[in-house]
PDB file of N, CA and C in Angstrom:
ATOM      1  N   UNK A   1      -1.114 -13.429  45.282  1.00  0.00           N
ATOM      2  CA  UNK A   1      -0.915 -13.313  43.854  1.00  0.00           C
ATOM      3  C   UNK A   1       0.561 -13.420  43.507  1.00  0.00           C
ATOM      4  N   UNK A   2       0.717 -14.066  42.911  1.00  0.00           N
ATOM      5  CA  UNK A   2       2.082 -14.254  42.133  1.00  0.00           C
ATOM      6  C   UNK A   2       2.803 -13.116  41.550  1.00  0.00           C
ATOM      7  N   UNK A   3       2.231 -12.354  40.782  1.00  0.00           N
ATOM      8  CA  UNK A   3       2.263 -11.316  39.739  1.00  0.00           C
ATOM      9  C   UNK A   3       1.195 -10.400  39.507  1.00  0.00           C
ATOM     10  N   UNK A   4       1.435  -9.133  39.693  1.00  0.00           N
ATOM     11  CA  UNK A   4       0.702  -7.788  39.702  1.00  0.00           C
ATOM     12  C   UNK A   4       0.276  -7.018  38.400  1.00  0.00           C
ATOM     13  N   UNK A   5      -0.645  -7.456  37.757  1.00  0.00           N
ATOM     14  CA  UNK A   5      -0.425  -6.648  36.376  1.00  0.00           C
ATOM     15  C   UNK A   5      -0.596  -4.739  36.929  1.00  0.00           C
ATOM     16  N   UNK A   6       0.528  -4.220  35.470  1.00  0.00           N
ATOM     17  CA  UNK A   6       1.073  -3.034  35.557  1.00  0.00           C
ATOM     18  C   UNK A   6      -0.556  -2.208  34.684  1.00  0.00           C
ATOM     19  N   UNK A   7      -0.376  -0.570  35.088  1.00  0.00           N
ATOM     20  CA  UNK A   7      -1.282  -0.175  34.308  1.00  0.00           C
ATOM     21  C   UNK A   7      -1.525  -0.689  32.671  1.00  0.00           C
ATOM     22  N   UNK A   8       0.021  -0.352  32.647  1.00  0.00           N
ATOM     23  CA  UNK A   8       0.447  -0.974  30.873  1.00  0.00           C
ATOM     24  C   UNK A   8      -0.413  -2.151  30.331  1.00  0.00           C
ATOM     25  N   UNK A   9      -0.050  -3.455  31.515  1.00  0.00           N
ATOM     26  CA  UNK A   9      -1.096  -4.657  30.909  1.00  0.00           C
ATOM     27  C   UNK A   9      -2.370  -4.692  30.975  1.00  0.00           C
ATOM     28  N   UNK A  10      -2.595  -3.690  31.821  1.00  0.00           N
ATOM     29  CA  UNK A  10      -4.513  -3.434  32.149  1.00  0.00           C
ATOM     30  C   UNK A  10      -4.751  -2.354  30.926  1.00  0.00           C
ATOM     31  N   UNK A  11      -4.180  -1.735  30.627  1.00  0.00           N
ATOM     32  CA  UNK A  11      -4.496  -0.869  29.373  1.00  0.00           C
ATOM     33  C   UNK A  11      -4.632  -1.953  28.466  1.00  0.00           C
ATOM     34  N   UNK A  12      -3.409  -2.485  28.129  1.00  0.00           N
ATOM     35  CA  UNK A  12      -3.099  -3.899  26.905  1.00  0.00           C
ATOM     36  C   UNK A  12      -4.355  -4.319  26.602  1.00  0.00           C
ATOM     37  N   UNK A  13      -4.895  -4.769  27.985  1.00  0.00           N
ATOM     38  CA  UNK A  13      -5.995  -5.907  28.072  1.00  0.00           C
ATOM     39  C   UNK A  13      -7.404  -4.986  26.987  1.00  0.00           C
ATOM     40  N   UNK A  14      -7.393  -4.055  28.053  1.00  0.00           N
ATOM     41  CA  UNK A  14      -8.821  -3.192  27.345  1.00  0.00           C
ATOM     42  C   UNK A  14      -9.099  -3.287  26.355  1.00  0.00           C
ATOM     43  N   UNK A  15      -7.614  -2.390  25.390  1.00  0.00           N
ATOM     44  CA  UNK A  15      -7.693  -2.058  24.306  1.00  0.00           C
ATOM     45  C   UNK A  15      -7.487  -3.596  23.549  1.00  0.00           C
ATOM     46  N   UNK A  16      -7.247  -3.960  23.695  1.00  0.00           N
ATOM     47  CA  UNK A  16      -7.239  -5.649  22.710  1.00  0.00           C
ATOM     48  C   UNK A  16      -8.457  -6.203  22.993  1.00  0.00           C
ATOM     49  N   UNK A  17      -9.319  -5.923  24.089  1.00  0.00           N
ATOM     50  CA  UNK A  17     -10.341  -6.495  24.208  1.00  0.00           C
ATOM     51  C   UNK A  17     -11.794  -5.952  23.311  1.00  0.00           C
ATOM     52  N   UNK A  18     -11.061  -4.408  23.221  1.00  0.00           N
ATOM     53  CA  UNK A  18     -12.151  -3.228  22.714  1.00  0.00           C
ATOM     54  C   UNK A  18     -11.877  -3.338  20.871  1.00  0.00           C
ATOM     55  N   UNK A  19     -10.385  -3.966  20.365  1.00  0.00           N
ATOM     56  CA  UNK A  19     -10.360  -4.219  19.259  1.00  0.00           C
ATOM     57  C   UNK A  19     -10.054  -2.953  18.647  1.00  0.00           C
ATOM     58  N   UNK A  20     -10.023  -2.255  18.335  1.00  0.00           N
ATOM     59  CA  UNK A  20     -10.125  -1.006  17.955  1.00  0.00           C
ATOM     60  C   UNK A  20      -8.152  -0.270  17.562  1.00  0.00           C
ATOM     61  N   UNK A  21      -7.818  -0.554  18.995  1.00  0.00           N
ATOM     62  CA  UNK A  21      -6.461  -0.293  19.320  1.00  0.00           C
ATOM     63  C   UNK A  21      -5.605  -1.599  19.613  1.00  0.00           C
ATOM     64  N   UNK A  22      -4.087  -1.756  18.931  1.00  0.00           N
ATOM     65  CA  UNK A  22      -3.872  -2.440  19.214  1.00  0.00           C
ATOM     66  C   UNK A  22      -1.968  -2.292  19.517  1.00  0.00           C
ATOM     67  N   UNK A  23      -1.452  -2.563  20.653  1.00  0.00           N
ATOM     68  CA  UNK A  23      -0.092  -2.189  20.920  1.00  0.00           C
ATOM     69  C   UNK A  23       1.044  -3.644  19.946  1.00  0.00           C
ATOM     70  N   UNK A  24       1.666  -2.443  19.442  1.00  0.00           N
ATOM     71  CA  UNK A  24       2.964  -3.523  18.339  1.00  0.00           C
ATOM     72  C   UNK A  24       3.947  -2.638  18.544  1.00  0.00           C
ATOM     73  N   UNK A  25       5.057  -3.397  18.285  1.00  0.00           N
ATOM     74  CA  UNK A  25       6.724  -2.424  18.351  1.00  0.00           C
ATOM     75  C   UNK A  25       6.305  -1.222  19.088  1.00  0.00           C
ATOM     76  N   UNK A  26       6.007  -2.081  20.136  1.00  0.00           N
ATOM     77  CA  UNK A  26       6.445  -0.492  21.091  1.00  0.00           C
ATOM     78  C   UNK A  26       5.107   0.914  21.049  1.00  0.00           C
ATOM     79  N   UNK A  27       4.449   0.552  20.153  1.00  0.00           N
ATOM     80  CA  UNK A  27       3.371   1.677  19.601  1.00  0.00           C
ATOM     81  C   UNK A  27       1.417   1.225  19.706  1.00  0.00           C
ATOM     82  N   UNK A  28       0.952   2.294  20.081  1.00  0.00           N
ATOM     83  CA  UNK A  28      -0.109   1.619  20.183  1.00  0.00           C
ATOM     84  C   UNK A  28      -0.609   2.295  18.658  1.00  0.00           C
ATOM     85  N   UNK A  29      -1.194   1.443  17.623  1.00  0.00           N
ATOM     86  CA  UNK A  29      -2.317   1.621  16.723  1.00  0.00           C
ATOM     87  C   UNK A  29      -3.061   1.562  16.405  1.00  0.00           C
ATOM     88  N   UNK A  30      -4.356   2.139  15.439  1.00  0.00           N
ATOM     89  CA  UNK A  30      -5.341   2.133  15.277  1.00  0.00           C
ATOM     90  C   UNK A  30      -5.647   0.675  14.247  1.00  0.00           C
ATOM     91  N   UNK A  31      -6.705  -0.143  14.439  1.00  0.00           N
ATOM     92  CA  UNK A  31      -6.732  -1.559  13.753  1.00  0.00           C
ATOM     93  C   UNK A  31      -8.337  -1.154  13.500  1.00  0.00           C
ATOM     94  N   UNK A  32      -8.865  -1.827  12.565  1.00  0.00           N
ATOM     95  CA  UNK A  32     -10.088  -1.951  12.046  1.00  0.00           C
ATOM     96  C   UNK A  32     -10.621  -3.742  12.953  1.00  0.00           C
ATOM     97  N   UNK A  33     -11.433  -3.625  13.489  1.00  0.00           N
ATOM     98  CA  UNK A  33     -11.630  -4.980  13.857  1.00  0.00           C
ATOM     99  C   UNK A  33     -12.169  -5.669  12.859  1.00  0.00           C
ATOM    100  N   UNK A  34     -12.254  -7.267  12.952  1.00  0.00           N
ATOM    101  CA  UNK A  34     -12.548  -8.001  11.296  1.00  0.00           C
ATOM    102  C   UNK A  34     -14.238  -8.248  11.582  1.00  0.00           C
ATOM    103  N   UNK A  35     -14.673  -7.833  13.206  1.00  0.00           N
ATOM    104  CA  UNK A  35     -16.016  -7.853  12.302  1.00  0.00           C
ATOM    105  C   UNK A  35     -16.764  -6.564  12.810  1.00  0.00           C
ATOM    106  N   UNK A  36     -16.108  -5.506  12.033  1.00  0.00           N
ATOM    107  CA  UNK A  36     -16.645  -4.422  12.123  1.00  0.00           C
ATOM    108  C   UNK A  36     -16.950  -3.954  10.226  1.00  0.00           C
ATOM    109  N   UNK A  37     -18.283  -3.681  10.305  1.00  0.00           N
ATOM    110  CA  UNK A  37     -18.732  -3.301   9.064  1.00  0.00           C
ATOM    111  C   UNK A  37     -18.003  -3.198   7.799  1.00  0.00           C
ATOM    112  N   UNK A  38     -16.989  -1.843   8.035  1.00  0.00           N
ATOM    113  CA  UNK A  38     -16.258  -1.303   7.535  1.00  0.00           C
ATOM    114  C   UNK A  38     -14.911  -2.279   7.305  1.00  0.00           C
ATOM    115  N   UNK A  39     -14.880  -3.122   7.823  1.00  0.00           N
ATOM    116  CA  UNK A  39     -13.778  -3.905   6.772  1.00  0.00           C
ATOM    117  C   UNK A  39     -14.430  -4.647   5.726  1.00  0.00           C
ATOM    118  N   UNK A  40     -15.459  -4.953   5.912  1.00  0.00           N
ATOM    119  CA  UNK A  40     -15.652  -5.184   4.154  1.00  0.00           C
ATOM    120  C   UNK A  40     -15.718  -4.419   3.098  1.00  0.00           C
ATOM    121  N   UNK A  41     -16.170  -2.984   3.506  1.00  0.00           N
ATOM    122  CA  UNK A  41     -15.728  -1.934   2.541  1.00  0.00           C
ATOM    123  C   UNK A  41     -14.489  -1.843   1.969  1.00  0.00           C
ATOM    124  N   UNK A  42     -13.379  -1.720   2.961  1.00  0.00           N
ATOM    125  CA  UNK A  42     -11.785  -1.481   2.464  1.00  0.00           C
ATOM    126  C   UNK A  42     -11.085  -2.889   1.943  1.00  0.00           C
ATOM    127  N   UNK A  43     -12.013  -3.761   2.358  1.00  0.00           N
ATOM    128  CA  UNK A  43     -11.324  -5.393   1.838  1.00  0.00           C
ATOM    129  C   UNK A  43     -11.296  -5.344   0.479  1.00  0.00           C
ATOM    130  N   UNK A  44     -12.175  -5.147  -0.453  1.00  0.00           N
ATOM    131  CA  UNK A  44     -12.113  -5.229  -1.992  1.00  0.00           C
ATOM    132  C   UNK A  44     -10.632  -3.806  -2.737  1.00  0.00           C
ATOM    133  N   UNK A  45     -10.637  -2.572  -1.832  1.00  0.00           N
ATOM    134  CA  UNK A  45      -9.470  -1.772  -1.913  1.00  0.00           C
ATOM    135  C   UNK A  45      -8.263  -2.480  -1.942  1.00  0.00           C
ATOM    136  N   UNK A  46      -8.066  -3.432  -0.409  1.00  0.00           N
ATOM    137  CA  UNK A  46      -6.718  -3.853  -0.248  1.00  0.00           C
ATOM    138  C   UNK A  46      -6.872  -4.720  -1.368  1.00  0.00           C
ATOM    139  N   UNK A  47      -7.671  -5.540  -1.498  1.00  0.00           N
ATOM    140  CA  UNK A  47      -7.443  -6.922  -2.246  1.00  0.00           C
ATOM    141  C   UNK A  47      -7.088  -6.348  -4.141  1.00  0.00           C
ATOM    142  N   UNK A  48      -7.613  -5.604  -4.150  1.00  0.00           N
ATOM    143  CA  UNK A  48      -6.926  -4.563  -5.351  1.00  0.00           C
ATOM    144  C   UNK A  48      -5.906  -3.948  -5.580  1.00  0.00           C
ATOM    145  N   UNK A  49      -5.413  -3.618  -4.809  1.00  0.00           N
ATOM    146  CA  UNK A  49      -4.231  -2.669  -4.022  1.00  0.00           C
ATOM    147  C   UNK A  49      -2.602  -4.248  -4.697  1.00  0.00           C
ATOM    148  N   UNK A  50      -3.478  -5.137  -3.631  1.00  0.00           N
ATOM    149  CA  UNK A  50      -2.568  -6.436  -4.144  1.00  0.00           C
ATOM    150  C   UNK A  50      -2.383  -7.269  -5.608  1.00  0.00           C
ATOM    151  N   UNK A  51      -3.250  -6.939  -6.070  1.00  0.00           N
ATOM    152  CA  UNK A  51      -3.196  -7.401  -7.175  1.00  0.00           C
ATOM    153  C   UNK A  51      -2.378  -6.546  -8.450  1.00  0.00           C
ATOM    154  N   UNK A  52      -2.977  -5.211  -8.308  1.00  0.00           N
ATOM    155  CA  UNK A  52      -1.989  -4.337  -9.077  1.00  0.00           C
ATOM    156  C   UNK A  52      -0.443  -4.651  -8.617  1.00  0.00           C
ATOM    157  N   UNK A  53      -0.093  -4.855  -7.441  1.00  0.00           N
ATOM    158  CA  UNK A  53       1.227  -5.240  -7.490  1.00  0.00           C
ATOM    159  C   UNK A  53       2.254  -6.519  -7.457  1.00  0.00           C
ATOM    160  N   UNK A  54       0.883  -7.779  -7.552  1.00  0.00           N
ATOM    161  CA  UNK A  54       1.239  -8.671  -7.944  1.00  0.00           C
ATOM    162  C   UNK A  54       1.718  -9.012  -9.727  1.00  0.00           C
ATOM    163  N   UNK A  55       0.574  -8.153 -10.305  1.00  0.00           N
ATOM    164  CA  UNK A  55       0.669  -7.934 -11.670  1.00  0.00           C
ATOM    165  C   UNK A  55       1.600  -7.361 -12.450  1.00  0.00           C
ATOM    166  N   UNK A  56       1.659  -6.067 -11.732  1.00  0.00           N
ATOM    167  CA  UNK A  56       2.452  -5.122 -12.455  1.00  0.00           C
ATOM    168  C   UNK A  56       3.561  -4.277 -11.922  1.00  0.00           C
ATOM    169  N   UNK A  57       4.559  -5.548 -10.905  1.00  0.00           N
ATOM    170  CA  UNK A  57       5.702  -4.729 -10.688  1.00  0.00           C
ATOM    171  C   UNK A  57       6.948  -5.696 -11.287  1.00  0.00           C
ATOM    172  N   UNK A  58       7.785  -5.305 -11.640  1.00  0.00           N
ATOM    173  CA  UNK A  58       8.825  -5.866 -11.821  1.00  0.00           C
ATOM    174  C   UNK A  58      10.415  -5.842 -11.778  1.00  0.00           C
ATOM    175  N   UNK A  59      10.648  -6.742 -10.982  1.00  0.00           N
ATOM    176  CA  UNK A  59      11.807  -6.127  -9.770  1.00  0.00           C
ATOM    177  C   UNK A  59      13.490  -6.948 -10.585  1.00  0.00           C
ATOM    178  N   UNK A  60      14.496  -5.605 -11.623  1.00  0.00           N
ATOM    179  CA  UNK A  60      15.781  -6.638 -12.333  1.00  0.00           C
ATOM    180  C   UNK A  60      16.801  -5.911 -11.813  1.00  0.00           C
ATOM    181  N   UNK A  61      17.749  -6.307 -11.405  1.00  0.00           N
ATOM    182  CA  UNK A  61      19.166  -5.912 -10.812  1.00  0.00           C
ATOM    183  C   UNK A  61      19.652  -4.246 -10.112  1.00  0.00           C
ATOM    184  N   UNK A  62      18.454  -4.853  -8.358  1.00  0.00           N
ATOM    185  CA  UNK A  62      18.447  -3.609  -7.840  1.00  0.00           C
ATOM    186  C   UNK A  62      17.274  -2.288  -8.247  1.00  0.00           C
ATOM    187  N   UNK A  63      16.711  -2.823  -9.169  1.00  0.00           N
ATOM    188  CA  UNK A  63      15.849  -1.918  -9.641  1.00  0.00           C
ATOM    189  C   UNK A  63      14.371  -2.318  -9.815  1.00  0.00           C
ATOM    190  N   UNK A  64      13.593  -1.049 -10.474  1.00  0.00           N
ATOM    191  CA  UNK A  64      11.998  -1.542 -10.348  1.00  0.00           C
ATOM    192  C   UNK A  64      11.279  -1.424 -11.771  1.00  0.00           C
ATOM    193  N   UNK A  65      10.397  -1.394 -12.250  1.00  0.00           N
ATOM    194  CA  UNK A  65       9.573  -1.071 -12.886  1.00  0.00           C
ATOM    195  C   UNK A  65       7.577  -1.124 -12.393  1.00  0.00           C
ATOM    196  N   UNK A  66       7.432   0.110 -12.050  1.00  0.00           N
ATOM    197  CA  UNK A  66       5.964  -0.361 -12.042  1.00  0.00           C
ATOM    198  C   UNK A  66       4.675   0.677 -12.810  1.00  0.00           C
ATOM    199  N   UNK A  67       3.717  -0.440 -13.025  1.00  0.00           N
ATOM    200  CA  UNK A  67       2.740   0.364 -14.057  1.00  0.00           C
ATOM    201  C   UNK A  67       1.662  -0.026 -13.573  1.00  0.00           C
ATOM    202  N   UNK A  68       0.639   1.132 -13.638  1.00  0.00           N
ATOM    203  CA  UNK A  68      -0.944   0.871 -13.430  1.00  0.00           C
ATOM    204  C   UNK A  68      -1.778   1.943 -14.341  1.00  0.00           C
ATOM    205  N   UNK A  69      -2.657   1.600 -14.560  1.00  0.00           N
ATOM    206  CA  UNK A  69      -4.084   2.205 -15.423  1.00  0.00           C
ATOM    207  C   UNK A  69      -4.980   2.772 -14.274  1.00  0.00           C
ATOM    208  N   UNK A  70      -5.747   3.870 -14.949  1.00  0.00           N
ATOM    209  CA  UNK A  70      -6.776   4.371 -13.419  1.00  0.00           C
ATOM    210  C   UNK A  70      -8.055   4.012 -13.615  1.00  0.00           C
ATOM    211  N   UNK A  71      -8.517   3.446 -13.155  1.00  0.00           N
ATOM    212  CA  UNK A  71      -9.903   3.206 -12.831  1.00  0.00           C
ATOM    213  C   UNK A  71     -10.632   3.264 -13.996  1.00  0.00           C
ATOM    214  N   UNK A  72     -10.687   4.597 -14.151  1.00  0.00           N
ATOM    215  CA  UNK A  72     -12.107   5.246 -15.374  1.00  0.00           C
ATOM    216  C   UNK A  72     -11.361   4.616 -16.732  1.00  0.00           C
ATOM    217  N   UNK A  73     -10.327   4.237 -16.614  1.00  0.00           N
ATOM    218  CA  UNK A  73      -9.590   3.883 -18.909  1.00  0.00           C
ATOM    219  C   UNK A  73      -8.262   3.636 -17.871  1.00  0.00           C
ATOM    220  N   UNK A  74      -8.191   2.285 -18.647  1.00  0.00           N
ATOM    221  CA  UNK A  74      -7.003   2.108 -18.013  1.00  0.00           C
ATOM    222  C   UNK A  74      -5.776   2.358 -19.938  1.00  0.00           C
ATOM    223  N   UNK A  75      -6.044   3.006 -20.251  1.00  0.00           N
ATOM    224  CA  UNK A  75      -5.474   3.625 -21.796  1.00  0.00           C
ATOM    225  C   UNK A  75      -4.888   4.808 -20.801  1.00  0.00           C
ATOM    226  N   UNK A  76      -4.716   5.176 -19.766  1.00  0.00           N
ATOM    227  CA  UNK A  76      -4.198   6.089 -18.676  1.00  0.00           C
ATOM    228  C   UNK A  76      -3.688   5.781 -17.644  1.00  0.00           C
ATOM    229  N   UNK A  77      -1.985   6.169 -17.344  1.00  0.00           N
ATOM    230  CA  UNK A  77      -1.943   5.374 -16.324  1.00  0.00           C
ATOM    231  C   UNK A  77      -0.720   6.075 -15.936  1.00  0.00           C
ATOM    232  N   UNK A  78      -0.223   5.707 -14.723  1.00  0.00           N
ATOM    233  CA  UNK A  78       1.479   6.015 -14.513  1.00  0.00           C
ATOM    234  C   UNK A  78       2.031   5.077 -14.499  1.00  0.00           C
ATOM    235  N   UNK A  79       3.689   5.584 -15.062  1.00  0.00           N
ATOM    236  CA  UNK A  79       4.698   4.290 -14.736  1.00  0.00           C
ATOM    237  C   UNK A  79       5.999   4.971 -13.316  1.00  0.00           C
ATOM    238  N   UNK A  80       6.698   4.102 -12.753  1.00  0.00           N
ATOM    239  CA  UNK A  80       7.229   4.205 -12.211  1.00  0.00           C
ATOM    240  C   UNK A  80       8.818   3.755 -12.458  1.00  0.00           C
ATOM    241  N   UNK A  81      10.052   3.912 -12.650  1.00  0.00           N
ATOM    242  CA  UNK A  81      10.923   3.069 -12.831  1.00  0.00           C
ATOM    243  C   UNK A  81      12.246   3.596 -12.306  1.00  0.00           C
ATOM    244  N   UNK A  82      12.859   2.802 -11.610  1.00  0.00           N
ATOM    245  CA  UNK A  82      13.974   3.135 -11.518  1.00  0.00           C
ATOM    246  C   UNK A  82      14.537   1.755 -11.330  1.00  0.00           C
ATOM    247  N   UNK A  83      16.037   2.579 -12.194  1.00  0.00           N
ATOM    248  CA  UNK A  83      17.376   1.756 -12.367  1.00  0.00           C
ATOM    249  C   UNK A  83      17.005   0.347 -13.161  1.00  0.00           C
ATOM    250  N   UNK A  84      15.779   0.411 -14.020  1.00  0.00           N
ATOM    251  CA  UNK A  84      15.154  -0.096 -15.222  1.00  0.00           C
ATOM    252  C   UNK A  84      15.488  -0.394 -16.720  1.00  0.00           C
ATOM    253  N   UNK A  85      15.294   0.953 -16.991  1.00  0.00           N
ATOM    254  CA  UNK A  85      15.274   1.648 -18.520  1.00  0.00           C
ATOM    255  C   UNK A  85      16.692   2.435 -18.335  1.00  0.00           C
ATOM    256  N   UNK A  86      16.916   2.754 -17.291  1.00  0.00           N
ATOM    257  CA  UNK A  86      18.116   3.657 -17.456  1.00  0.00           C
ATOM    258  C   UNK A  86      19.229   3.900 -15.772  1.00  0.00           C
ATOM    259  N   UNK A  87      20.155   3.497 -16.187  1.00  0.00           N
ATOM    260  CA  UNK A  87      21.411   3.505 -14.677  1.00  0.00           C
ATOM    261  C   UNK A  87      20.572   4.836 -14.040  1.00  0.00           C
ATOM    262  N   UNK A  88      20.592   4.161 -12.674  1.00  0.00           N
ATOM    263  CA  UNK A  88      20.379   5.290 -11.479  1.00  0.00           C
ATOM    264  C   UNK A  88      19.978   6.464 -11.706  1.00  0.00           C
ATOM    265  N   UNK A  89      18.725   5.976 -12.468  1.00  0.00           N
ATOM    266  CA  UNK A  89      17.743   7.579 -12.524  1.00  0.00           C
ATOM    267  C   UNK A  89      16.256   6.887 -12.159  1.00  0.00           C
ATOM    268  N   UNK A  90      15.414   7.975 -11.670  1.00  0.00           N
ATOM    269  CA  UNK A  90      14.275   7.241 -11.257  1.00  0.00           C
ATOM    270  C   UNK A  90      13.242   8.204 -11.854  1.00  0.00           C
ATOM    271  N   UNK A  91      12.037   7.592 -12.596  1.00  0.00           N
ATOM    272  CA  UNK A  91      11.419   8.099 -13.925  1.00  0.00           C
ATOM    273  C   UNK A  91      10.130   8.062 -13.021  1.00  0.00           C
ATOM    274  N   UNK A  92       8.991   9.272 -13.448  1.00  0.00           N
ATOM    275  CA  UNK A  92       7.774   8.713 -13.150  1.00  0.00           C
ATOM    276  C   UNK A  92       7.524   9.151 -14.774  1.00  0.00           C
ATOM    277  N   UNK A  93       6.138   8.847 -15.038  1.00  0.00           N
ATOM    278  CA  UNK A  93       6.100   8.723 -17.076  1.00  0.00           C
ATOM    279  C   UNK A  93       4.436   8.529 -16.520  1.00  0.00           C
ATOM    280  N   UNK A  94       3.416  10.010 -16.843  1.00  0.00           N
ATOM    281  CA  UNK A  94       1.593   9.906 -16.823  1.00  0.00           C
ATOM    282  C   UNK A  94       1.864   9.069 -18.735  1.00  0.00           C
ATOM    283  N   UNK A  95       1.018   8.355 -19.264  1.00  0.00           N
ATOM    284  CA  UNK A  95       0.699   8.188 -20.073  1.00  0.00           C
ATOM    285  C   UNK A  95      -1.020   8.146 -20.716  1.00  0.00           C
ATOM    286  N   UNK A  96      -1.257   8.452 -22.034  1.00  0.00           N
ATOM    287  CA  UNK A  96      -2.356   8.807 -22.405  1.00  0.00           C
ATOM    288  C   UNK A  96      -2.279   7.843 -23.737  1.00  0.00           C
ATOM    289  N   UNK A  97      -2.764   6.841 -23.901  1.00  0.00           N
ATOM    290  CA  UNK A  97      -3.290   6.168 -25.229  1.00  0.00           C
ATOM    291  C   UNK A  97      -4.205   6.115 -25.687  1.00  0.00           C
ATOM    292  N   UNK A  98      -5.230   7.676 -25.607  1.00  0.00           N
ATOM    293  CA  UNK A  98      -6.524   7.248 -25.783  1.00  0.00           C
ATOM    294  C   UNK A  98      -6.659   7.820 -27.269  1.00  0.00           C
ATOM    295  N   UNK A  99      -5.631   9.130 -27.816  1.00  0.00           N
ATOM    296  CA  UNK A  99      -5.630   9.663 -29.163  1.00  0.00           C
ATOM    297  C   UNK A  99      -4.363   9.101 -29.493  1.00  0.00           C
ATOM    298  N   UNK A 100      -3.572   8.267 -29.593  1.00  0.00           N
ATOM    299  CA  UNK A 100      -2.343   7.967 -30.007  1.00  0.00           C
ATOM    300  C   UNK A 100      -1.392   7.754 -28.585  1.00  0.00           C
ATOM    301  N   UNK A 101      -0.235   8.025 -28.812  1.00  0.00           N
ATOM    302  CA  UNK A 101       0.343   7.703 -27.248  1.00  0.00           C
ATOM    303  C   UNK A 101       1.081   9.178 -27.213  1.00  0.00           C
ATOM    304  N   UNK A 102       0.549   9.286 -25.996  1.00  0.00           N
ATOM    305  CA  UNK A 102       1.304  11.261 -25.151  1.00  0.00           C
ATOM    306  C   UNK A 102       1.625  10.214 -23.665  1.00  0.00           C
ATOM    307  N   UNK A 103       3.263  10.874 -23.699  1.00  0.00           N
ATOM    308  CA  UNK A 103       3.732  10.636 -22.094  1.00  0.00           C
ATOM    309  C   UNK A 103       4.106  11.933 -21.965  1.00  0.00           C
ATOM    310  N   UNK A 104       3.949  12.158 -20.213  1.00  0.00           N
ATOM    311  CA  UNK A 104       4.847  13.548 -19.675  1.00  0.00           C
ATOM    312  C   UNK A 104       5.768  12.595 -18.844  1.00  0.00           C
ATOM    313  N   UNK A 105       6.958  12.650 -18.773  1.00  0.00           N
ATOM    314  CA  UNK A 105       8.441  12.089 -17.886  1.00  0.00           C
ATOM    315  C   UNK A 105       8.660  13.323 -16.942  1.00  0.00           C
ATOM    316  N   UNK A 106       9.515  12.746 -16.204  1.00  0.00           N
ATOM    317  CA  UNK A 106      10.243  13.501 -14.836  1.00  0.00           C
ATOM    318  C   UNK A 106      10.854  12.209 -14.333  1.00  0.00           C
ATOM    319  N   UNK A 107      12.439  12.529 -14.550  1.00  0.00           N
ATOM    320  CA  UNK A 107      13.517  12.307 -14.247  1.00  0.00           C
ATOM    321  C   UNK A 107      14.149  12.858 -12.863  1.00  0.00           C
ATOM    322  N   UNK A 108      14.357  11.924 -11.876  1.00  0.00           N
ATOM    323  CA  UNK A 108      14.931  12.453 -10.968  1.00  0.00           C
ATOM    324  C   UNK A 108      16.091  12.134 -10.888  1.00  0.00           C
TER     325      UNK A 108
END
């Protein structure tokens, strides 16, 4: 034999073979395999997940703005902002438009 695989690559092998676990930077992690049930459950999450932040972030000089609605009324929602609306402060803002408009702020 040329070359001896180490426990390390016989572990490697398993767990990449078993799908489940998978070794990156140095770390072994937990992976959902793509044809295990349960990723089609969390697929419509992520694919949501992406879209709210394709939509609704917006990134101007060093700074952020982001906003989302919850589920049940999106007339409810949080914002996020920093270095936005105002030099080097970072805002979260619940909002309520369902009787008129009520925000609670916190300024950090």
């Amino acid at each position: 034999m040329d070359s001896l695989l180490t426990f390390k690559d016989i572990l490697n092998l398993i767990l990449e073979y078993y799908g489940r676990i998978k070794y990156k930077n140095g770390k072994y992690i937990n992976i959902i395999h793509k044809n295990d049930l349960r990723y089609d459950i969390i697929k419509l999450v992520i694919y949501k997940k992406i879209e709210i932040l394709k939509k609704n972030i917006e990134l101007v000089n060093s700074g952020f703005y982001f906003e989302f609605g919850f589920d049940f009324d999106y007339r409810i929602g949080l914002c996020y902002d920093y270095h936005f609306s105002y030099s080097d402060k970072f805002e979260i803002c619940y909002y309520d438009c369902r009787d008129g408009i009520k925000q609670i702020r916190t300024f950090i």
